[in-house]
Protein backbone atom coordinates (compact mmCIF):
# COMPACT_ATOMS: atom_id res chain seq x y z
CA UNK A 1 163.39 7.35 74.43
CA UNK A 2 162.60 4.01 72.83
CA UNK A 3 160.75 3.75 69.98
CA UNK A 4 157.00 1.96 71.50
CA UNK A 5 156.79 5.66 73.41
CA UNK A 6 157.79 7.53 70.34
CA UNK A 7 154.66 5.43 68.50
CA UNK A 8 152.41 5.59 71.41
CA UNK A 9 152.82 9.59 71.36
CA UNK A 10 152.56 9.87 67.54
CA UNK A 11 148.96 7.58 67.56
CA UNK A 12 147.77 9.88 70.78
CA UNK A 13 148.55 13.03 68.85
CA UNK A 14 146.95 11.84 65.65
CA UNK A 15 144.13 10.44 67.92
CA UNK A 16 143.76 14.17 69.29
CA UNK A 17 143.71 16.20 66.24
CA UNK A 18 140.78 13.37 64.80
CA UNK A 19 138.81 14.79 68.17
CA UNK A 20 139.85 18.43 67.40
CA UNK A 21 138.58 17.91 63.83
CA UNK A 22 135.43 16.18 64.93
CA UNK A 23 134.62 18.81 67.31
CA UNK A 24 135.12 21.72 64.78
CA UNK A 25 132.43 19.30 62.32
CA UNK A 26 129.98 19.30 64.94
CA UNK A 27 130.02 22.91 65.95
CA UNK A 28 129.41 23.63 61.90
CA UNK A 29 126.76 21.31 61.84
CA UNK A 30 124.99 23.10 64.86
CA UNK A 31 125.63 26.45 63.86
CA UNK A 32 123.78 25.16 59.93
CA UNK A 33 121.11 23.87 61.74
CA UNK A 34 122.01 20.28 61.67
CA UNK A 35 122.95 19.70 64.97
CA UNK A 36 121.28 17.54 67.61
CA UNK A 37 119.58 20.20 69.02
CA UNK A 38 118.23 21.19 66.20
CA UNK A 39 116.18 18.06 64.92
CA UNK A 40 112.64 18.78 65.19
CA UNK A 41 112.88 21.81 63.80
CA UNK A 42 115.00 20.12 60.83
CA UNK A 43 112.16 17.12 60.76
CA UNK A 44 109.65 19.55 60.63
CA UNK A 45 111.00 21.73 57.69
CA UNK A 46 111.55 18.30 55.84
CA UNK A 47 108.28 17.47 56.56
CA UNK A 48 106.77 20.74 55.84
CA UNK A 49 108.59 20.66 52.04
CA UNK A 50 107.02 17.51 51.54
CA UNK A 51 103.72 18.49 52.09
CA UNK A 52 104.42 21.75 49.70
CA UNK A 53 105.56 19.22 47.37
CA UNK A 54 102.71 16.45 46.96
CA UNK A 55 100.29 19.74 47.32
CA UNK A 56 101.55 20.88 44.43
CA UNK A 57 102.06 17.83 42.35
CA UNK A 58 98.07 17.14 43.43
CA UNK A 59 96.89 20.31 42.03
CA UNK A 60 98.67 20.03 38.64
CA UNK A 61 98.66 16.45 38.20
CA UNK A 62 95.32 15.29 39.59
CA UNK A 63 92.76 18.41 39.98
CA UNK A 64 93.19 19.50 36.51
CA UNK A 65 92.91 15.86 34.95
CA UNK A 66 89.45 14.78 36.60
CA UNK A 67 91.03 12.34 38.56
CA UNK A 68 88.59 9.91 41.02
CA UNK A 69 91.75 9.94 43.51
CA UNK A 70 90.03 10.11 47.35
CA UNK A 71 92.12 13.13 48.01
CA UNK A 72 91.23 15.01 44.95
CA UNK A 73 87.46 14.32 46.09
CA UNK A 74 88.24 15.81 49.59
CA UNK A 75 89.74 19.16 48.48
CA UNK A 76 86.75 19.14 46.25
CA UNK A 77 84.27 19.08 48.61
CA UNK A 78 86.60 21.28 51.41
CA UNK A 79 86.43 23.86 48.70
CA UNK A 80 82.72 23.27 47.48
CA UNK A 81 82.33 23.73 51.87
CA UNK A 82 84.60 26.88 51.94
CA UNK A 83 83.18 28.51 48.99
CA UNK A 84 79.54 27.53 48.86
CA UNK A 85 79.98 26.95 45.44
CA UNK A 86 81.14 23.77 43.69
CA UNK A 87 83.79 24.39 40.66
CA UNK A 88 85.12 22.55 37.76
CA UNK A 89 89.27 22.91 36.77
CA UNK A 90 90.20 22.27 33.27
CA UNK A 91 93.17 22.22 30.70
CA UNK A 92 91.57 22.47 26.93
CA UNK A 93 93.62 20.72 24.90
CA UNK A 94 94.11 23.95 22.30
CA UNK A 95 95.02 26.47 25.35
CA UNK A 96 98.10 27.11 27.32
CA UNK A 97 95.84 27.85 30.42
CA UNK A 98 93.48 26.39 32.63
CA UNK A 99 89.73 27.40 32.80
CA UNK A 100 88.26 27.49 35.94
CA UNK A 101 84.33 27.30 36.07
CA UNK A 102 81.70 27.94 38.35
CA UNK A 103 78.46 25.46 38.66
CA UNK A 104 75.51 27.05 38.88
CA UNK A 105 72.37 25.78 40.42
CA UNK A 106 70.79 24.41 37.81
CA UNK A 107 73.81 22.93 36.49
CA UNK A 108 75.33 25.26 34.35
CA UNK A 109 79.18 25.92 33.57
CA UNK A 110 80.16 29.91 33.83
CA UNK A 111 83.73 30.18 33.67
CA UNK A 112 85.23 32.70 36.04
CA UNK A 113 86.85 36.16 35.16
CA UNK A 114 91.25 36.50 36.03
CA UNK A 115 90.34 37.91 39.20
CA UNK A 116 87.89 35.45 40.42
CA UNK A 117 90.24 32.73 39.25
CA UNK A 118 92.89 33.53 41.30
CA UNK A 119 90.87 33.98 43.96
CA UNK A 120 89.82 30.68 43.73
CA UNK A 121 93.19 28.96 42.97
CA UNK A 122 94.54 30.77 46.36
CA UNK A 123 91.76 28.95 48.02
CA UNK A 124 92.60 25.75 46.27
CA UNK A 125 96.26 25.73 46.97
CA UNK A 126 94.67 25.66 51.22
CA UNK A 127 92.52 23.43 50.85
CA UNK A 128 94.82 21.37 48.62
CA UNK A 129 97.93 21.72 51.59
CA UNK A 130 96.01 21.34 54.74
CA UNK A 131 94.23 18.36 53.05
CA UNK A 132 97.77 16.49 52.00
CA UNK A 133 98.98 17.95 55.58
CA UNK A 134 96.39 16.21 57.01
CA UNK A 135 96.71 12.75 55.31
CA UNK A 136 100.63 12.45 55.70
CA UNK A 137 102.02 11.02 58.74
């Protein structure tokens, strides 16, 4: 035995166990859902925890500060549409919570009982995701 073939095995082995390992890596990346196969569905979690995420961050950061943002003005009127009734979200600055209130008519402000308010804020958080869901590519 001369010492190339002794080298030439030793690379092939090391060379085999790389594929082993590789192999082994792939099969835990299918079985975690990471695999080839699995790449739309992947994309479209990704995609759908983005939308959750810029939903939320619309609601708390825009809806509640009176923000003129097109996409605040959209879930606005979606809900206004929904509803039938056009509302007003607020933070007072002396409260922990936000007021929600109802527009009457002839213009005026009655804020809306627990109850109601949630009911409303479920419809919001909708409106608020399949707007975003809409406007993201």
């Amino acid at each position: 035995m001369n010492t190339q073939s002794f080298y030439t095995r030793q690379m092939l082995l090391r060379y085999s166990r790389q594929l082993v390992a590789a192999r082994r890596l792939a099969r835990y990346d299918q079985l975690l859902g990471r695999g080839p196969q699995y790449g739309s569905e992947a994309a479209e979690v990704k995609r759908s925890a983005m939308v959750e995420r810029v939903a939320r961050e619309v609601m708390e950061n825009l809806i509640f500060s009176g923000s003129d943002n097109p996409v605040v003005h959209e879930v606005q009127a979606r809900l206004a549409e929904e509803s039938g009734e056009n509302f007003i979200f607020r933070y007072p600055p002396a409260e922990q919570d936000f007021q929600v209130f109802r527009i009457t008519p002839d213009g005026e402000e009655i804020e809306l009982s627990r109850g109601e308010k949630q009911m409303v804020m479920g419809r919001l958080w909708d409106v608020t995701l399949r707007t975003v869901d809409a406007t993201m590519l």
